[in-house]
N, C-alpha and C. Protein backbone atom coordinates (compact mmCIF):
# COMPACT_ATOMS: atom_id res chain seq x y z
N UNK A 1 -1.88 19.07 -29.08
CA UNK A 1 -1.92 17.98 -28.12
C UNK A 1 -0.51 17.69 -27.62
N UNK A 2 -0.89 17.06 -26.68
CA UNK A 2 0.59 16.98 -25.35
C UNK A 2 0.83 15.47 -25.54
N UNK A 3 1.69 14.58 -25.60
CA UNK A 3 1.55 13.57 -24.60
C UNK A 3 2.82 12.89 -24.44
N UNK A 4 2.55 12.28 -23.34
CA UNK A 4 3.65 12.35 -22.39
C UNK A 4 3.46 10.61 -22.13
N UNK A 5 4.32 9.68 -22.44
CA UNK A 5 4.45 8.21 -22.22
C UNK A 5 4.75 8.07 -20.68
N UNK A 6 4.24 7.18 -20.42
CA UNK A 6 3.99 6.37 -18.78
C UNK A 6 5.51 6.24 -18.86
N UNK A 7 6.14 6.39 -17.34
CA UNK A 7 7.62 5.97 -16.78
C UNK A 7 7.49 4.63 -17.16
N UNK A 8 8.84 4.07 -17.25
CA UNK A 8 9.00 2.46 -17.57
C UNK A 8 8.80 2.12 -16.17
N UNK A 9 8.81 1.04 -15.83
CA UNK A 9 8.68 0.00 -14.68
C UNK A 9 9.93 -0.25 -14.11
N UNK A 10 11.37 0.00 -14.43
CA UNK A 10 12.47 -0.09 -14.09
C UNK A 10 12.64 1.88 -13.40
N UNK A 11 12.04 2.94 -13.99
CA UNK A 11 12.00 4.28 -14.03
C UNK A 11 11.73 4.04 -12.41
N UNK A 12 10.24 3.72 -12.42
CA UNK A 12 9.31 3.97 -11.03
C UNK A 12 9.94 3.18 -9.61
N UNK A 13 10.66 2.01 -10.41
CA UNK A 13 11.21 1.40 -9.24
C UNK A 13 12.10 1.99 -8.52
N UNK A 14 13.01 2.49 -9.57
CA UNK A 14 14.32 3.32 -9.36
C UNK A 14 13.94 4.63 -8.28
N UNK A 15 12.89 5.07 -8.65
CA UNK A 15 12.61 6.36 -8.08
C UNK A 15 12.14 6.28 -6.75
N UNK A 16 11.04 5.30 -6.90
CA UNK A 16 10.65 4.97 -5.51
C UNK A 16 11.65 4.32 -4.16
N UNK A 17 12.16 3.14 -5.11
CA UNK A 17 13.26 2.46 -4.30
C UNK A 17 14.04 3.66 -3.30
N UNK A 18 15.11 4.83 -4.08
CA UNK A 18 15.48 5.57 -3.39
C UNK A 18 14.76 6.53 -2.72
N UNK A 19 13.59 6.85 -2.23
CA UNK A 19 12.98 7.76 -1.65
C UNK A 19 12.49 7.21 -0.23
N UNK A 20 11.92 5.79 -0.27
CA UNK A 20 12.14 4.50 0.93
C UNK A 20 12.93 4.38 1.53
N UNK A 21 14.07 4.03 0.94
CA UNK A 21 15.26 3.52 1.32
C UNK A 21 15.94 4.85 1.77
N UNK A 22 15.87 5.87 1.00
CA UNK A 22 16.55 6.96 1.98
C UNK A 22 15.84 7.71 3.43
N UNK A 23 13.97 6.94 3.34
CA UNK A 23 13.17 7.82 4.57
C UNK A 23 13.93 6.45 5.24
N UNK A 24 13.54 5.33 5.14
CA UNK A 24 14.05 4.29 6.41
C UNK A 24 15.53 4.13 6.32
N UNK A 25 16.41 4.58 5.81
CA UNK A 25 17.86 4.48 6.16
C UNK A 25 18.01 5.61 7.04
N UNK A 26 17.01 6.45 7.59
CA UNK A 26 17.24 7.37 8.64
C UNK A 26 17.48 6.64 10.28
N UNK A 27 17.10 5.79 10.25
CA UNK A 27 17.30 4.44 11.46
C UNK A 27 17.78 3.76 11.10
N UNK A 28 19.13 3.67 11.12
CA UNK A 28 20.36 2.62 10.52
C UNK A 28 19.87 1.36 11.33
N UNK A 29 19.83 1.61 12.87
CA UNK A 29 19.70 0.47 13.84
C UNK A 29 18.38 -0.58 12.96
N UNK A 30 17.44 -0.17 12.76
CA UNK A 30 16.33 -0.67 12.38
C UNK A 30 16.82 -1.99 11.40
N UNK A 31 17.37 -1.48 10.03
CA UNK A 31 17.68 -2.51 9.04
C UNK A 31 17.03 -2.87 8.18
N UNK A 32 15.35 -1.81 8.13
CA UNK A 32 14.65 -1.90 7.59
C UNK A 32 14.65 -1.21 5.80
N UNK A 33 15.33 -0.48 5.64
CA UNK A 33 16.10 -0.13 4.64
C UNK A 33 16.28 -1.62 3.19
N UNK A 34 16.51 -2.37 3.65
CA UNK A 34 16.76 -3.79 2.88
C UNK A 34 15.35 -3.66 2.13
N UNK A 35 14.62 -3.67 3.30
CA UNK A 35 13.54 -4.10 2.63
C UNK A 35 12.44 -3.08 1.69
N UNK A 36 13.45 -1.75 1.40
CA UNK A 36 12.16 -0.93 0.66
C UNK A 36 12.71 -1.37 -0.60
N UNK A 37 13.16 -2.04 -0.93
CA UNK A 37 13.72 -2.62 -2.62
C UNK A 37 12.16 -3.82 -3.11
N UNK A 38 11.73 -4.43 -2.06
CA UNK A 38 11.18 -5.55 -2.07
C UNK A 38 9.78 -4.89 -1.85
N UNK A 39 9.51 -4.28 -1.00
CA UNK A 39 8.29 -2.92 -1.04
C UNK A 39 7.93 -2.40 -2.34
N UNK A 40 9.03 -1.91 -3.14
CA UNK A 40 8.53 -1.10 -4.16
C UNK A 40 8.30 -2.03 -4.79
N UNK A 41 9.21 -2.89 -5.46
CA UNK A 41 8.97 -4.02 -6.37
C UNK A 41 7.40 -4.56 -5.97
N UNK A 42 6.72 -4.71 -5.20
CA UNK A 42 5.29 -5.46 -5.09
C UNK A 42 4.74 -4.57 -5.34
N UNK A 43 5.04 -3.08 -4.90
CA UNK A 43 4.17 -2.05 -5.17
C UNK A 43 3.72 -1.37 -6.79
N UNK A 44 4.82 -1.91 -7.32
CA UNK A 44 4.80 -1.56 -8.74
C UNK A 44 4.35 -2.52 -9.26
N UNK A 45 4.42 -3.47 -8.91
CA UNK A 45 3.83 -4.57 -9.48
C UNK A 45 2.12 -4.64 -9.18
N UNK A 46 2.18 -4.22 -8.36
CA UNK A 46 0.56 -4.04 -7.98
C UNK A 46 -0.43 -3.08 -9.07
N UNK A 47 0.27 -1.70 -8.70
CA UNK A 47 0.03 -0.77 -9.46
C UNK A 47 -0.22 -0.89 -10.75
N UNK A 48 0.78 -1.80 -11.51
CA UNK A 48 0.89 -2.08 -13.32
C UNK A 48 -0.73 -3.05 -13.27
N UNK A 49 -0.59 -4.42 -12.19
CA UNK A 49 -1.60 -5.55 -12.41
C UNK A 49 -3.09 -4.29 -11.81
N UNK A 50 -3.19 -3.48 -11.29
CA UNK A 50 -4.07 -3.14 -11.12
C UNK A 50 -4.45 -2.28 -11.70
N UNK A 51 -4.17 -1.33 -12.78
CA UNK A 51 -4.40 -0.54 -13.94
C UNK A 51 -4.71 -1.53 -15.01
N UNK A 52 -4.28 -2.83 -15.68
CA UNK A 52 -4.23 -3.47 -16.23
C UNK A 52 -5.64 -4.76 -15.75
N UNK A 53 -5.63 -5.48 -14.58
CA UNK A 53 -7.23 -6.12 -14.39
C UNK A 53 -8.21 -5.14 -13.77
N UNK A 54 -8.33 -3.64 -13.66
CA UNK A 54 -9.67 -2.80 -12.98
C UNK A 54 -9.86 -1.67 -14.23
N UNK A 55 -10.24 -1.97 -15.60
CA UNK A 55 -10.13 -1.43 -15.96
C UNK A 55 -11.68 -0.56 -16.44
N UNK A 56 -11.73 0.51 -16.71
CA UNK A 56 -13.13 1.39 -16.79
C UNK A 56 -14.15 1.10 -17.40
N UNK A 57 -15.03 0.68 -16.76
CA UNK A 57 -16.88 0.53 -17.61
C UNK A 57 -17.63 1.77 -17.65
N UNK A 58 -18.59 2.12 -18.08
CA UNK A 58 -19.30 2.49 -17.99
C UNK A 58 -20.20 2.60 -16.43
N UNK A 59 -20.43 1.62 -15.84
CA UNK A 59 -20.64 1.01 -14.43
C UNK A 59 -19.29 1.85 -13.62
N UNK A 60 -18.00 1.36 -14.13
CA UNK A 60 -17.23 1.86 -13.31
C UNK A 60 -16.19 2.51 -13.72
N UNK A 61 -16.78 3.76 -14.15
CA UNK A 61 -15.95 4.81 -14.87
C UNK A 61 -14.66 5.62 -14.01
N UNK A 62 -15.00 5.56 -12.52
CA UNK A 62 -13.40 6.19 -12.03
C UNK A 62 -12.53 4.73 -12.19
N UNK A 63 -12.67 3.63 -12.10
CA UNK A 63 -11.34 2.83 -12.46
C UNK A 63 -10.06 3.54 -13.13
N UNK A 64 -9.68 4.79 -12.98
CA UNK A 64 -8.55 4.96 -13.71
C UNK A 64 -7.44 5.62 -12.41
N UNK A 65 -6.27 4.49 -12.68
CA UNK A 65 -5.34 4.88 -11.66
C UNK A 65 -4.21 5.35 -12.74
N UNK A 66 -3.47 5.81 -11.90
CA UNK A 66 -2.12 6.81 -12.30
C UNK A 66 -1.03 6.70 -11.41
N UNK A 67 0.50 7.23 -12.24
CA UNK A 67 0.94 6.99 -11.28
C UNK A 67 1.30 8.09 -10.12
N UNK A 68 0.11 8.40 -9.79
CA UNK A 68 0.02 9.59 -8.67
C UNK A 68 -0.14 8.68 -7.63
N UNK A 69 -1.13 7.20 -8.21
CA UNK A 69 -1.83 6.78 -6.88
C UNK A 69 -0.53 6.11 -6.49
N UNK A 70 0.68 5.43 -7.29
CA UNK A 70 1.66 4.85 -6.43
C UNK A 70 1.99 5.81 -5.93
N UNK A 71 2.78 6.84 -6.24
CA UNK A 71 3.04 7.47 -5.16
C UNK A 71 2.36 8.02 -3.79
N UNK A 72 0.85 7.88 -3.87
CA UNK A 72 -0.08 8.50 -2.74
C UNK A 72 0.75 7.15 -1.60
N UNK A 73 0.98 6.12 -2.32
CA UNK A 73 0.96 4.68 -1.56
C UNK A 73 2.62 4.91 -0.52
N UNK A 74 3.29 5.26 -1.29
CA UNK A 74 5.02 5.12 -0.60
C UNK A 74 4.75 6.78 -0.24
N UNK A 75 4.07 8.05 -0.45
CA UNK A 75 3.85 9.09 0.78
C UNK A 75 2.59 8.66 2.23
N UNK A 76 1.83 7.66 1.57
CA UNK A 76 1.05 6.95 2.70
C UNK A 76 2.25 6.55 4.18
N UNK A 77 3.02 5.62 3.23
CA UNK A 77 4.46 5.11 3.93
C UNK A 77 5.43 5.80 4.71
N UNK A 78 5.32 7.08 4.18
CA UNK A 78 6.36 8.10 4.85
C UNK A 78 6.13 8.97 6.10
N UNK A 79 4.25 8.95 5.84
CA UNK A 79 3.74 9.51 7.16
C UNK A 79 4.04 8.95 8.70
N UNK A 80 4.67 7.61 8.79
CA UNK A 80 4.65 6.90 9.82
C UNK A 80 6.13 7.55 10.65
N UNK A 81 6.45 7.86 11.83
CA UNK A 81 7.66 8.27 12.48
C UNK A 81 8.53 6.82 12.64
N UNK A 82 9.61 6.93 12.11
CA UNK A 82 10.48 5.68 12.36
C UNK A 82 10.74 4.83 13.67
N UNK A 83 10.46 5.84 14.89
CA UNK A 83 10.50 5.05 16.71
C UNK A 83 9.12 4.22 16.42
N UNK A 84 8.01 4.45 15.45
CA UNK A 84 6.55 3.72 15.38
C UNK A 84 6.65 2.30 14.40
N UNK A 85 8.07 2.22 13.65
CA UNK A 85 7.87 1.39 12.62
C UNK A 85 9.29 0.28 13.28
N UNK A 86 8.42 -0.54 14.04
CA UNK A 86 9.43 -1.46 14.69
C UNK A 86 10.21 -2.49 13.73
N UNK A 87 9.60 -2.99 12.89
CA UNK A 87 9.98 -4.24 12.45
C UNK A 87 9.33 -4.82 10.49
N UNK A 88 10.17 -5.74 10.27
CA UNK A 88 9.74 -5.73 8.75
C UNK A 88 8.15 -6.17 8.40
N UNK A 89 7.86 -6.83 9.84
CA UNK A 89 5.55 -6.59 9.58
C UNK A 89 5.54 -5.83 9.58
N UNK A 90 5.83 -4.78 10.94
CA UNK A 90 4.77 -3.47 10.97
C UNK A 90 5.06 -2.56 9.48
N UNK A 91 6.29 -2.35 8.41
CA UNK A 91 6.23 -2.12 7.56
C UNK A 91 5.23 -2.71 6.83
N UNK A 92 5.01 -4.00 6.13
CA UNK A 92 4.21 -4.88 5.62
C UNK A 92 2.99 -3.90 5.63
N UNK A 93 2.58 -4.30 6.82
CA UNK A 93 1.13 -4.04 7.68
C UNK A 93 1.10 -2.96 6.90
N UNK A 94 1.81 -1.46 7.20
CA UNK A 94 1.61 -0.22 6.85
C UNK A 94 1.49 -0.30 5.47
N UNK A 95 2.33 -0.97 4.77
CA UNK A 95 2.15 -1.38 3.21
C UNK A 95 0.64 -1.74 3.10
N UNK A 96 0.52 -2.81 3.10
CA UNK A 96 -0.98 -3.19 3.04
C UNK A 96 -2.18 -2.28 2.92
N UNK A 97 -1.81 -1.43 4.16
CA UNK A 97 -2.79 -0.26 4.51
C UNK A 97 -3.11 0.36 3.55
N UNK A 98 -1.70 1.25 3.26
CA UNK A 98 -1.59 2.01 2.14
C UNK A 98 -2.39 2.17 0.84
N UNK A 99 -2.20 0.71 0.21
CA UNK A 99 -2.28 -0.04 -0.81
C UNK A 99 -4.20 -0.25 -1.06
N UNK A 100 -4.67 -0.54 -0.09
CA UNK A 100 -5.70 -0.88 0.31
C UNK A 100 -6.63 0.57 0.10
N UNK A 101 -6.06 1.78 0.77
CA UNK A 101 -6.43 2.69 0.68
C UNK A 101 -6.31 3.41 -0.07
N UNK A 102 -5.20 3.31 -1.33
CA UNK A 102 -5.86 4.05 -2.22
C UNK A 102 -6.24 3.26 -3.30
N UNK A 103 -5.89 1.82 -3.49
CA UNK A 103 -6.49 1.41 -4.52
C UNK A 103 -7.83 0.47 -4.54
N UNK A 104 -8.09 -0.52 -3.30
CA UNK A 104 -9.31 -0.82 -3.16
C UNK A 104 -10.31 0.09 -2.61
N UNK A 105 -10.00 0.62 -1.75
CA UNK A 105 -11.09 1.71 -1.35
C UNK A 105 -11.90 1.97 -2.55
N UNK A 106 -11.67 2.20 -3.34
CA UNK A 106 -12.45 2.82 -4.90
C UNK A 106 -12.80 1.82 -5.61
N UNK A 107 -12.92 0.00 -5.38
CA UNK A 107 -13.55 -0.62 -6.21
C UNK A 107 -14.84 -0.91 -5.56
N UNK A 108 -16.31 -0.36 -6.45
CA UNK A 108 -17.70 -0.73 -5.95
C UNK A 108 -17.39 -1.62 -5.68
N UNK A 109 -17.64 -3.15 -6.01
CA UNK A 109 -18.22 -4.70 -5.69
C UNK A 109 -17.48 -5.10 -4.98
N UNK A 110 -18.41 -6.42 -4.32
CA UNK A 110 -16.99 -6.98 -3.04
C UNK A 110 -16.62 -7.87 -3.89
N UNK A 111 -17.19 -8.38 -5.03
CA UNK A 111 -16.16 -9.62 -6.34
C UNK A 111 -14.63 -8.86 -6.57
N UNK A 112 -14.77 -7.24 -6.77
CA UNK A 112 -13.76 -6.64 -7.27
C UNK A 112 -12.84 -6.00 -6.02
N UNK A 113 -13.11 -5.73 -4.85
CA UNK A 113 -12.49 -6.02 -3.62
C UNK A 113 -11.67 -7.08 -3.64
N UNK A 114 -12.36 -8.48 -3.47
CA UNK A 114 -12.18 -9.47 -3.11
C UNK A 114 -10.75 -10.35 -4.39
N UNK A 115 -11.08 -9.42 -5.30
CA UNK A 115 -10.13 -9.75 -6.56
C UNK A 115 -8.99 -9.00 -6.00
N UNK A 116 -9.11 -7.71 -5.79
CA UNK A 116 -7.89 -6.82 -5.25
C UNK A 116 -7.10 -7.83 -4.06
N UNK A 117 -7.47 -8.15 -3.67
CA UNK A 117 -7.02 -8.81 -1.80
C UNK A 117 -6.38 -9.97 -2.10
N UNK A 118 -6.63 -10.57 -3.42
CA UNK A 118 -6.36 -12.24 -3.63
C UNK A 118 -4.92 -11.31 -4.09
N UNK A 119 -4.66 -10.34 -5.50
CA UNK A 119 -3.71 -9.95 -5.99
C UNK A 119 -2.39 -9.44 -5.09
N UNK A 120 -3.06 -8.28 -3.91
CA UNK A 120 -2.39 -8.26 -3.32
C UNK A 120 -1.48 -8.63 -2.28
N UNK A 121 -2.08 -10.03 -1.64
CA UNK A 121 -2.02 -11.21 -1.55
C UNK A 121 -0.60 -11.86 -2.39
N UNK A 122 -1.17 -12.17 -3.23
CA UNK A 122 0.13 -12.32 -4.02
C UNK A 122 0.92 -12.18 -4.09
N UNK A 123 1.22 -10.48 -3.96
CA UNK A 123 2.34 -10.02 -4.30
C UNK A 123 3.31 -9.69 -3.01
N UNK A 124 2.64 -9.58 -1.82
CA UNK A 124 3.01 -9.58 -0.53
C UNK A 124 3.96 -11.00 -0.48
N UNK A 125 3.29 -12.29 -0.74
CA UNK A 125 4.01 -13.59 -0.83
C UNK A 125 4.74 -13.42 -1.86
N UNK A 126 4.80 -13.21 -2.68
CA UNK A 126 6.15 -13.09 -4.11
C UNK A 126 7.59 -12.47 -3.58
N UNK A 127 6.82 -11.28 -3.27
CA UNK A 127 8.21 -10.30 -3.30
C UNK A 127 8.68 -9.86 -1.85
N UNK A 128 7.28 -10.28 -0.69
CA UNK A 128 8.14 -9.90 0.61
C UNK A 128 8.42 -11.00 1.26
N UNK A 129 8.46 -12.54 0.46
CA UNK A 129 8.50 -13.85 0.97
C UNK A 129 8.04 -13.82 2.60
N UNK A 130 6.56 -13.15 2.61
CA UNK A 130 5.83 -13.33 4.32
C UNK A 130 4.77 -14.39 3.72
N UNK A 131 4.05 -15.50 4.36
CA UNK A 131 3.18 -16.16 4.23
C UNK A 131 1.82 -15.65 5.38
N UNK A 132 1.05 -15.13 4.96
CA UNK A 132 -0.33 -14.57 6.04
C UNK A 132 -1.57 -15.17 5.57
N UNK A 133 -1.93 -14.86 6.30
CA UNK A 133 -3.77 -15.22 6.10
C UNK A 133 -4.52 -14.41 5.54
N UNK A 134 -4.72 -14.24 4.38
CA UNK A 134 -5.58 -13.12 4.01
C UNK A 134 -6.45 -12.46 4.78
N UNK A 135 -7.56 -12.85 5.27
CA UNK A 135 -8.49 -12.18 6.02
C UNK A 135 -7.26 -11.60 7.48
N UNK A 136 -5.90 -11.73 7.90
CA UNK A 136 -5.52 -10.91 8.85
C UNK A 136 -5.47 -9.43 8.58
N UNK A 137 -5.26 -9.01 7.35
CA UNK A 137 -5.37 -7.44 7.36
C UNK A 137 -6.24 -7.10 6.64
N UNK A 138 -7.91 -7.37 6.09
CA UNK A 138 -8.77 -7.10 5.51
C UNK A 138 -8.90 -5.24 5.95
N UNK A 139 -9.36 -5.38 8.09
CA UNK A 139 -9.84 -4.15 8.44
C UNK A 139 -8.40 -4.00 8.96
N UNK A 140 -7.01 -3.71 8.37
CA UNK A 140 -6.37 -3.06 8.85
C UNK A 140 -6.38 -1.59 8.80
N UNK A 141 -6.00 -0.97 9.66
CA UNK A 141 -6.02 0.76 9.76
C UNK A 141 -4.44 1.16 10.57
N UNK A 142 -4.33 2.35 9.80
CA UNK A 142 -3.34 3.14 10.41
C UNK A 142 -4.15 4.70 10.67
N UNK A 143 -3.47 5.59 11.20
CA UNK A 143 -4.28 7.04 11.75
C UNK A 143 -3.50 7.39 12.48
N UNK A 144 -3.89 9.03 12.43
CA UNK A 144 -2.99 9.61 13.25
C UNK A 144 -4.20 10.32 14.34
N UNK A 145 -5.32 10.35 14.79
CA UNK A 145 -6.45 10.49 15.41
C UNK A 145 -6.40 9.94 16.90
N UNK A 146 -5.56 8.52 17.05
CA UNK A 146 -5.96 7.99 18.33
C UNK A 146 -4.85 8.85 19.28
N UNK A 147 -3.76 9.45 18.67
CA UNK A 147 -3.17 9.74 20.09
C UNK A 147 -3.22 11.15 19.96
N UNK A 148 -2.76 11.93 21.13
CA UNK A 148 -2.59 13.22 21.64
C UNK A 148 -2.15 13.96 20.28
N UNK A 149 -0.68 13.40 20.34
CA UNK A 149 0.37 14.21 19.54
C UNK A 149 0.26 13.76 17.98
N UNK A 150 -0.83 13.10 17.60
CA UNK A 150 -1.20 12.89 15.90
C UNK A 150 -0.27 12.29 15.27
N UNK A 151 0.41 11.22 16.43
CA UNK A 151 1.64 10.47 15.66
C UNK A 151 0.74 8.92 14.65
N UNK A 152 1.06 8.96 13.56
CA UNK A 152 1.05 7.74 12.57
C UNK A 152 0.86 6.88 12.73
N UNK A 153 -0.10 5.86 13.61
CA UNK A 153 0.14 4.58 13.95
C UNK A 153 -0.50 3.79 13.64
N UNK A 154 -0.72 2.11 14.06
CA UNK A 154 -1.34 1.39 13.58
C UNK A 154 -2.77 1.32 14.90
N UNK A 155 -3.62 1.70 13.77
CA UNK A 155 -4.94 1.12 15.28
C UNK A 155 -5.45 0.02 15.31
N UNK A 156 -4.92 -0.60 16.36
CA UNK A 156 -5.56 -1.67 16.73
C UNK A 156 -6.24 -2.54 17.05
N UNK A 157 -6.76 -1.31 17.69
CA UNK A 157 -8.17 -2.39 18.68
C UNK A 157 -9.62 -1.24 18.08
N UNK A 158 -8.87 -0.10 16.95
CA UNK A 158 -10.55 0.57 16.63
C UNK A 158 -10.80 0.06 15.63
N UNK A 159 -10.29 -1.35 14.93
CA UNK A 159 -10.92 -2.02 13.77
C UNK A 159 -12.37 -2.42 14.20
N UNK A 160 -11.92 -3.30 15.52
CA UNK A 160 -12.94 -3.89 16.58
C UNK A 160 -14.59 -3.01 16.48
N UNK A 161 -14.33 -1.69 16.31
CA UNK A 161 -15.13 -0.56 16.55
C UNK A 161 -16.04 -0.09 15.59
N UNK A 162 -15.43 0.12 14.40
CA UNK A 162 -16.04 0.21 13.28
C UNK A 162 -16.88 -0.47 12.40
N UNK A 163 -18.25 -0.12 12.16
CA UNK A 163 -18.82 -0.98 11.61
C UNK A 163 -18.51 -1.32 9.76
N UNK A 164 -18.67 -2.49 9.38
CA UNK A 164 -18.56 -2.68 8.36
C UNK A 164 -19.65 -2.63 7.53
N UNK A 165 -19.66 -1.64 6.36
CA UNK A 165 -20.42 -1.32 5.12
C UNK A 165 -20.98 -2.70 4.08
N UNK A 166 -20.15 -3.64 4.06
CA UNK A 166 -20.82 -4.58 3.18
C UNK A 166 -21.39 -5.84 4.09
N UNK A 167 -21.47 -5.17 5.45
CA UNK A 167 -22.45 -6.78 6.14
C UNK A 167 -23.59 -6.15 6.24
């Protein structure tokens, strides 16, 4: 037998922090750089509280995250072209997305959705000091589908479009 202990929480920050901070320090002008310190920090924090309250039943035996899925979350992040990532929301926003997609996407119930959204929630107000409305990014989406050239963006108006599975 193998085994191999989970990175510390200071490890993952460290790692992630510089991989952010060095994709958005590619647009000095931007300034957005500041803020992948405060990104990872919620993100790890997410990640730990969400391995820790979604944990595996019988009922809901894939509940098991790793830390593959943070990283799916900050390469979610990297897909976006920097001329597309104007400002410290549209980061947010793309955060959110991310986050949403790989870790709620996979909880059956809307109690356990709805638990994810309050947490993440949270941690958006903790660590990126933004105050929002929860229900503003429930159907947020990013894609690279709506334009020609398959650039990364946020879609806007095809939330509008899509029907929703739990009404």
């Amino acid at each position: 037998m193998v085994w191999v202990p989970d990175l510390s929480e200071a490890s993952m920050r460290t790692i992630f922090t510089a991989i952010l901070e060095g994709f958005l320090g590619q647009n000095e002008s931007s300034g957005l750089n500041i803020v992948a310190e405060p990104v990872i920090k919620a993100s790890v924090d997410l990640y730990q509280r969400t391995r820790e309250d979604f944990l595996p039943t019988p009922a809901k035996c894939h509940y098991t995250f790793n830390l593959r899925d943070l990283s799916k979350v900050v390469q979610g992040i990297l897909m976006i072209s920097l001329p597309n990532l104007e400002d410290k929301a549209g980061l947010v926003y793309l955060w959110i997305h991310e986050t949403y997609r790989v870790f709620r996407d996979r909880l059956v119930d809307q109690t356990d959705r709805d638990r994810y959204s309050e947490l993440a929630h949270a941690k958006l107000e903790h660590y990126l000091d933004m105050e929002w409305v929860l229900k503003d990014y429930e159907n947020l989406l990013f894609g690279d589908y709506e334009s020609a050239d398959r650039q990364y963006v946020k879609l806007a108006e095809a939330t509008a479009l899509i029907p929703r599975l739990d009404q």
